[in-house]
Protein backbone atom coordinates (compact mmCIF):
# COMPACT_ATOMS: atom_id res chain seq x y z
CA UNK A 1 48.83 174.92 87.94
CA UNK A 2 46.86 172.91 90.84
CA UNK A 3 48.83 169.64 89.47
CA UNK A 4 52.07 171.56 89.78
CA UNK A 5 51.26 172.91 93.22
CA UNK A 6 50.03 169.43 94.45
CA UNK A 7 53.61 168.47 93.32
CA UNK A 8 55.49 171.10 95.11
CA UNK A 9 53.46 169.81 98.11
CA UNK A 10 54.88 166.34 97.70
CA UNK A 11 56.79 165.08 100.48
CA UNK A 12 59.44 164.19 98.06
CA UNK A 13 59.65 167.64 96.71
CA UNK A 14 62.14 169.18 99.32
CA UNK A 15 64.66 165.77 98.74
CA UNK A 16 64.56 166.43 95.19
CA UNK A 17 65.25 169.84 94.69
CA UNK A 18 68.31 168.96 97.37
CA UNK A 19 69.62 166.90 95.39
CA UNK A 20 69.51 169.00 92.33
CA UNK A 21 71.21 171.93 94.33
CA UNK A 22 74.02 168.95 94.80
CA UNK A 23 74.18 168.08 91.71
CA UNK A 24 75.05 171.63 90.54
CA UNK A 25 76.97 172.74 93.49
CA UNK A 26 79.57 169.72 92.28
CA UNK A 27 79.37 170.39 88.24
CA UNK A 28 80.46 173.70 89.34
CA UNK A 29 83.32 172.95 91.59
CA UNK A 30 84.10 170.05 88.93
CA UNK A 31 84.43 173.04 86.22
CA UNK A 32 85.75 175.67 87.86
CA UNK A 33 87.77 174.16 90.70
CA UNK A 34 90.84 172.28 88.55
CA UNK A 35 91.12 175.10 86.33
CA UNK A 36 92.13 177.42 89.89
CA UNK A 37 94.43 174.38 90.91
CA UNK A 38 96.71 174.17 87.36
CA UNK A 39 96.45 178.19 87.81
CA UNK A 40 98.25 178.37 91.14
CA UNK A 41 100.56 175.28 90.16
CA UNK A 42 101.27 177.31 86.92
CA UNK A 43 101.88 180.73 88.63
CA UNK A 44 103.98 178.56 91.61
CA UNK A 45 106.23 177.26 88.88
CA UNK A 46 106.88 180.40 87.28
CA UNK A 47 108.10 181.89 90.35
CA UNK A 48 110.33 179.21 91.37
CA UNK A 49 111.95 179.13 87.25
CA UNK A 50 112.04 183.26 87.80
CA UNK A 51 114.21 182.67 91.29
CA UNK A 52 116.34 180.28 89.40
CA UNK A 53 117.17 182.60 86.84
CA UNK A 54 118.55 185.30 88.93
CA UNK A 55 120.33 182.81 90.76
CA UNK A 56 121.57 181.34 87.40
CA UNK A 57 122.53 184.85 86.16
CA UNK A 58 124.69 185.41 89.50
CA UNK A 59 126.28 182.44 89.61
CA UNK A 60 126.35 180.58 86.40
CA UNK A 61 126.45 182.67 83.76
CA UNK A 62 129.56 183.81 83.44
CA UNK A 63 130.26 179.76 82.67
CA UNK A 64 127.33 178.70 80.83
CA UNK A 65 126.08 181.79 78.79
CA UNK A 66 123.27 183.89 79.64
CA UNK A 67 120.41 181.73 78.54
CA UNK A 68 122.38 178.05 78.86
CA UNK A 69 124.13 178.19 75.33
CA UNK A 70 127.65 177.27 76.79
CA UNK A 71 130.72 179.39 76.34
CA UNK A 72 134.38 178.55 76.21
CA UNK A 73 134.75 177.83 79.94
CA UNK A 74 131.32 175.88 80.31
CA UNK A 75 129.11 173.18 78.12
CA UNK A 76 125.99 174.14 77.32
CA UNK A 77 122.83 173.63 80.15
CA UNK A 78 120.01 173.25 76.98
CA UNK A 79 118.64 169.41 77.85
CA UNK A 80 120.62 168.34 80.48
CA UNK A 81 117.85 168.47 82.74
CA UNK A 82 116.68 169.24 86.61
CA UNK A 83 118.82 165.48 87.57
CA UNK A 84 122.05 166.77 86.08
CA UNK A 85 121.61 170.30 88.18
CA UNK A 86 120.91 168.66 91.55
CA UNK A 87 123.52 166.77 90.99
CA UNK A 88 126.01 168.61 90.04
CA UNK A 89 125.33 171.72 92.49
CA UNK A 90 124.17 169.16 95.29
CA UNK A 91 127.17 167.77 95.61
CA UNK A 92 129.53 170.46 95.38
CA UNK A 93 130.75 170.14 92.42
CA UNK A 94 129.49 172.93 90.67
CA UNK A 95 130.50 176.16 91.37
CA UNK A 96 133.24 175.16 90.09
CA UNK A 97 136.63 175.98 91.84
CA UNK A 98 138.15 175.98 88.55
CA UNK A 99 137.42 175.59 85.01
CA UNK A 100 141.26 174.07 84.95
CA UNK A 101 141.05 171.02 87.27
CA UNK A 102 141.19 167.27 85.71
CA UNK A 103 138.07 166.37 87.34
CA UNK A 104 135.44 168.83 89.44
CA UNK A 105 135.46 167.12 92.82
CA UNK A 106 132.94 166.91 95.21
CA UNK A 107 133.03 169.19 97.72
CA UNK A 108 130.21 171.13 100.25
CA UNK A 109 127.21 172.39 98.72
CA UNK A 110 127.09 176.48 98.15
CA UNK A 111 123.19 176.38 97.78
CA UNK A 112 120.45 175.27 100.20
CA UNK A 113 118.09 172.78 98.66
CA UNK A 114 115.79 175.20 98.17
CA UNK A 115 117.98 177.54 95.53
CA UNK A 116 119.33 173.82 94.04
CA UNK A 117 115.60 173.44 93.04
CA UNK A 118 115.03 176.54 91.68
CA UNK A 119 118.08 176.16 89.77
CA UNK A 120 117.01 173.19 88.30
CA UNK A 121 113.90 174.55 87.44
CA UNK A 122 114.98 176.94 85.82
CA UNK A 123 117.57 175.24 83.84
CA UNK A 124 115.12 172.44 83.27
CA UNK A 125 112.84 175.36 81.06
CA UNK A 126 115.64 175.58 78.69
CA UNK A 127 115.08 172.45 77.19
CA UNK A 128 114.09 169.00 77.77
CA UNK A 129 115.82 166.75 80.06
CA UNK A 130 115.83 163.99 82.99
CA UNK A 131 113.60 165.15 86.32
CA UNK A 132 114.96 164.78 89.72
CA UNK A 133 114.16 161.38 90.83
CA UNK A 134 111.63 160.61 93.66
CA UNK A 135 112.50 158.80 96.78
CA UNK A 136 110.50 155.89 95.22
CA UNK A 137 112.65 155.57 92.55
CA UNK A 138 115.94 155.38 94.73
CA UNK A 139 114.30 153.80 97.88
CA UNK A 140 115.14 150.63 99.24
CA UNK A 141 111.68 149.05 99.32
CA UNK A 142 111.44 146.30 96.66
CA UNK A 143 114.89 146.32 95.67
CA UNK A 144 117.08 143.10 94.48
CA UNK A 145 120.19 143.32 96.52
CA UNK A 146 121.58 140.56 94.15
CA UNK A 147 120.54 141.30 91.00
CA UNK A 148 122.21 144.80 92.04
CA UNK A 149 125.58 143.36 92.63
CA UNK A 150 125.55 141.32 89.14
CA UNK A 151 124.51 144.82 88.16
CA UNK A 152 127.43 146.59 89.19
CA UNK A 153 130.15 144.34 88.90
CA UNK A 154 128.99 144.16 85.14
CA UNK A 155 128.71 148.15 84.72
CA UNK A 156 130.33 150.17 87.33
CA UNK A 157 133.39 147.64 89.15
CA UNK A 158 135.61 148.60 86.35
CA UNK A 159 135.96 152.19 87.55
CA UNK A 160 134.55 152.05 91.33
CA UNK A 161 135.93 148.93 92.71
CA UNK A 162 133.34 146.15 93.00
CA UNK A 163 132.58 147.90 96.53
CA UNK A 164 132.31 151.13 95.23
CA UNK A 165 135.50 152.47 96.64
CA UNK A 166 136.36 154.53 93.21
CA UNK A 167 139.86 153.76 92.00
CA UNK A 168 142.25 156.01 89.31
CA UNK A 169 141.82 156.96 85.90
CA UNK A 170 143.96 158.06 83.27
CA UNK A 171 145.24 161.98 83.60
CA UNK A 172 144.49 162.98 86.71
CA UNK A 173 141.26 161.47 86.28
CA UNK A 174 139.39 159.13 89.27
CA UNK A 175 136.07 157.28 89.74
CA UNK A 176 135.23 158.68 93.71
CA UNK A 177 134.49 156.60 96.24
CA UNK A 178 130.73 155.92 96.24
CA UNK A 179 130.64 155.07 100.18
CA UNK A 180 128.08 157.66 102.15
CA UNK A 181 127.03 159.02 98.70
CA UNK A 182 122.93 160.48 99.00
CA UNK A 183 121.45 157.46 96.98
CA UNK A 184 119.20 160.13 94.95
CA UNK A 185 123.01 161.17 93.23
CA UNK A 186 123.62 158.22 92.85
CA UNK A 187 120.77 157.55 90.66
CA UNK A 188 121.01 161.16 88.77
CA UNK A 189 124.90 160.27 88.64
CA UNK A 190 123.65 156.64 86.79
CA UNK A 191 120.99 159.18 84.00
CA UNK A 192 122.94 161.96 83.55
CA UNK A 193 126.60 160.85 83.14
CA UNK A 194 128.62 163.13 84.69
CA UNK A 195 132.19 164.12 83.73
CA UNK A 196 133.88 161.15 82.72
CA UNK A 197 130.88 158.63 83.80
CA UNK A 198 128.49 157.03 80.58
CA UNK A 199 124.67 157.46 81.12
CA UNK A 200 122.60 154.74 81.70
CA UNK A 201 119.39 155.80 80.66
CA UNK A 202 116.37 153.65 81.46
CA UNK A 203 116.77 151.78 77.51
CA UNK A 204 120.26 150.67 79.41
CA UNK A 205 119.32 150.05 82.88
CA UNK A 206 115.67 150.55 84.02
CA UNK A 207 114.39 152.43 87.33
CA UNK A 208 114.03 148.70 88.88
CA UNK A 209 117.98 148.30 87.71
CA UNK A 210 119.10 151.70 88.80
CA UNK A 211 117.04 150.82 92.63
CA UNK A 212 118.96 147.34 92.84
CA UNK A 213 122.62 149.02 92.53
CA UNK A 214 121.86 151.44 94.75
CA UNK A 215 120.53 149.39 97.12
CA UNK A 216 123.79 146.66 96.67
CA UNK A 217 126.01 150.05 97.24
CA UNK A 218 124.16 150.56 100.28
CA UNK A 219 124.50 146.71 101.90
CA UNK A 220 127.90 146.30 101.11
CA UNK A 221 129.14 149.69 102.35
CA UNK A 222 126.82 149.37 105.59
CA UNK A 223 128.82 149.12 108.75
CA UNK A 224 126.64 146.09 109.83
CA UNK A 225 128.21 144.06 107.44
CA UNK A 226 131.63 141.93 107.54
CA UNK A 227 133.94 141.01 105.42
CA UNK A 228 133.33 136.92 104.80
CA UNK A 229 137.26 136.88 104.07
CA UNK A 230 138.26 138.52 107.51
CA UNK A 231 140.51 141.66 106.94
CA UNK A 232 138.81 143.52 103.64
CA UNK A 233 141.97 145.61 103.76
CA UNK A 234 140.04 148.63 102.61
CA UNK A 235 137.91 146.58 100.20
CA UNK A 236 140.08 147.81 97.19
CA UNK A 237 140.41 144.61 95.62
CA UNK A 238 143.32 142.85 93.74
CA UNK A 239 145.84 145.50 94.06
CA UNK A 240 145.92 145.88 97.89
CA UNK A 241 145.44 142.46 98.65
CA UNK A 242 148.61 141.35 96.48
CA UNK A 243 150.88 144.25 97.51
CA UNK A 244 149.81 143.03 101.27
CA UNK A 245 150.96 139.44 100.04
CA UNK A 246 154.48 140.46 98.02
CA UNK A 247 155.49 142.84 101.10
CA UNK A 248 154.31 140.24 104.30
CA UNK A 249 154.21 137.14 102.52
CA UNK A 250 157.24 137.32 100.66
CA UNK A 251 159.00 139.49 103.20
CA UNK A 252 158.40 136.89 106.18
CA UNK A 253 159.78 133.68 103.68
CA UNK A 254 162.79 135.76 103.28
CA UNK A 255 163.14 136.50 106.67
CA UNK A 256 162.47 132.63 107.17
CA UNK A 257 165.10 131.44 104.61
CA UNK A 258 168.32 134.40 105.46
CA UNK A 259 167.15 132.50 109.86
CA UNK A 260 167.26 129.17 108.37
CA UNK A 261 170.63 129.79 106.72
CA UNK A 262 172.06 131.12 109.43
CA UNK A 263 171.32 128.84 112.23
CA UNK A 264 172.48 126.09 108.99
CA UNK A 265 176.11 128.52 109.16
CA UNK A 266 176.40 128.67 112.91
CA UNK A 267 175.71 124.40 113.30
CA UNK A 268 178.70 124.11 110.94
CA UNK A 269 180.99 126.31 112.33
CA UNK A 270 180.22 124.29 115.60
C-alpha cells in the first residue's frame, strides 16, 4: 500500500491517468460515434426514397406500374438507375406529354431538383442501376479537348453533327441539338441510353472518355470560338454547305453565262 501511495504521489501520476482518460474518451467515440453517423445517413435516406415514392405514385404510376414493373404505356423503372431518372425528368422529358409521340422531347422541368432526387432515389431502390454522376466526373478540369473530338466524331457525329447540332432520324425520329445541354445529361445521356441513343457504359467509353466529349461539346459550341472556315453556316455540315453551293454557286454561273450570252446577242445584232 505505501509503494502504491508513493506512486500516486508521483509527479507523473496526474499525466498518466490523463492520458488514460484520453485514451478511453476516443475508443468510445471511435465505437459509438460511426455507428450514430450510418444511423442518421440510413434514416436520411429512407426519408428521401419514402418522398420519392409518393411522388412516384402521383405522377408515375399510372405509366410505370405501382412498384416500377412497366405497363403497356411505360417500360419498366427496375435497374435503370438514379442517372436515367435525372435525366429523363431533368430535362423535361418525362412527364411525358404523350405516350404517342415519335420521340419525348425535351421540354421544362415539372420537378425542382429536390423532388428529381427523391425520385431517383426512390426509383434507384428498385433495383440496381447507374448513380447520378458528380461534378468531377463531368467537370472540365483534366479533360482532353482532342482526344474528345476523335471521341465524338467516332461515336456520336453520325447522329449529332460533328458539332453536336443533332440532325434527323428515320420516323419522326431526331438526335437534338446538344448546344447549351447541362454537361451532367450529357454524361447520364452517354450511360443510360435514352430513347433511341446506345449506352456507353464505362467497358465502352470510360469516365476519362465520357469527361473529354463533354468537354469537346463544350469548346466547340462556346461563343468564344470561330469558325477557322469563316461562315460555319449553322455548323450543320455537308448538307448545308452544298445546298449553299448548288443554289449561290450554281445560281450566280447561270446568271453569269444567260449575261454573257446576251451581251454576245446584242454585239451581233450591232
Amino acid at each position: 500500500m505505501k509503494k502504491l501511495s508513493a506512486r500516486r504521489r508521483h509527479p507523473l501520476a496526474a499525466l498518466v491517468v490523463l492520458l488514460l482518460a484520453l485514451a478511453c474518451t476516443g475508443g468510445l467515440y471511435a465505437v459509438f460515434a460511426p455507428a450514430d453517423k450510418a444511423q442518421a445517413d440510413a434514416t436520411a435516406q429512407s426519408l428521401t426514397i419514402e418522398e420519392g415514392k409518393k411522388l412516384y405514385t402521383v405522377g408515375c404510376a399510372s405509366c410505370h406500374g405501382t412498384g416500377g414493373q412497366g405497363t403497356s404505356d411505360g417500360p419498366s423503372l427496375v435497374g435503370v438507375g438514379a442517372a436515367a431518372v435525372d435525366f429523363q425528368v431533368g430535362t423535361g422529358r418525362m412527364p411525358a406529354a404523350t405516350s404517342q409521340a415519335a420521340q419525348l422531347p425535351d421540354k421544362r422541368a415539372v420537378y425542382t431538383q429536390a423532388e428529381i432526387d427523391q425520385l431517383a432515389a426512390y426509383v434507384a431502390s428498385l433495383g440496381a442501376g447507374p448513380a447520378i454522376p458528380t461534378e468531377e466526373q463531368y467537370g472540365p478540369e483534366g479533360a482532353d479537348i482532342a482526344k474528345g473530338g476523335e471521341l465524338f466524331r467516332n461515336n456520336c457525329a453520325q447522329c449529332h453533327n460533328f458539332t453536336g447540332k443533332g440532325g434527323a432520324l428515320t420516323h419522326g425520329k431526331y438526335a437534338p441539338n446538344l448546344e447549351d445541354v447541362d454537361p451532367k445529361h450529357i454524361y447520364e445521356a452517354m450511360l443510360t441510353g435514352p430513347q433511341n441513343m446506345p449506352s456507353f457504359p464505362d467497358s465502352v467509353l470510360s469516365e476519362q472518355n465520357k469527361k473529354d466529349v463533354i468537354a469537346y461539346l463544350g469548346e466547340v459550341n462556346s461563343d468564344q470560338t470561330e469558325s477557322p472556315g469563316g461562315l460555319s453556316l449553322g455548323g450543320l455540315g455537308p448538307v448545308s454547305e452544298g445546298l449553299f453551293g448548288w443554289i449561290f454557286g450554281l445560281g450566280g454561273m447561270i446568271l453569269v453565262a444567260v449575261w454573257v450570252a446576251a451581251r454576245t446577242a446584242k454585239a451581233k445584232k450591232s
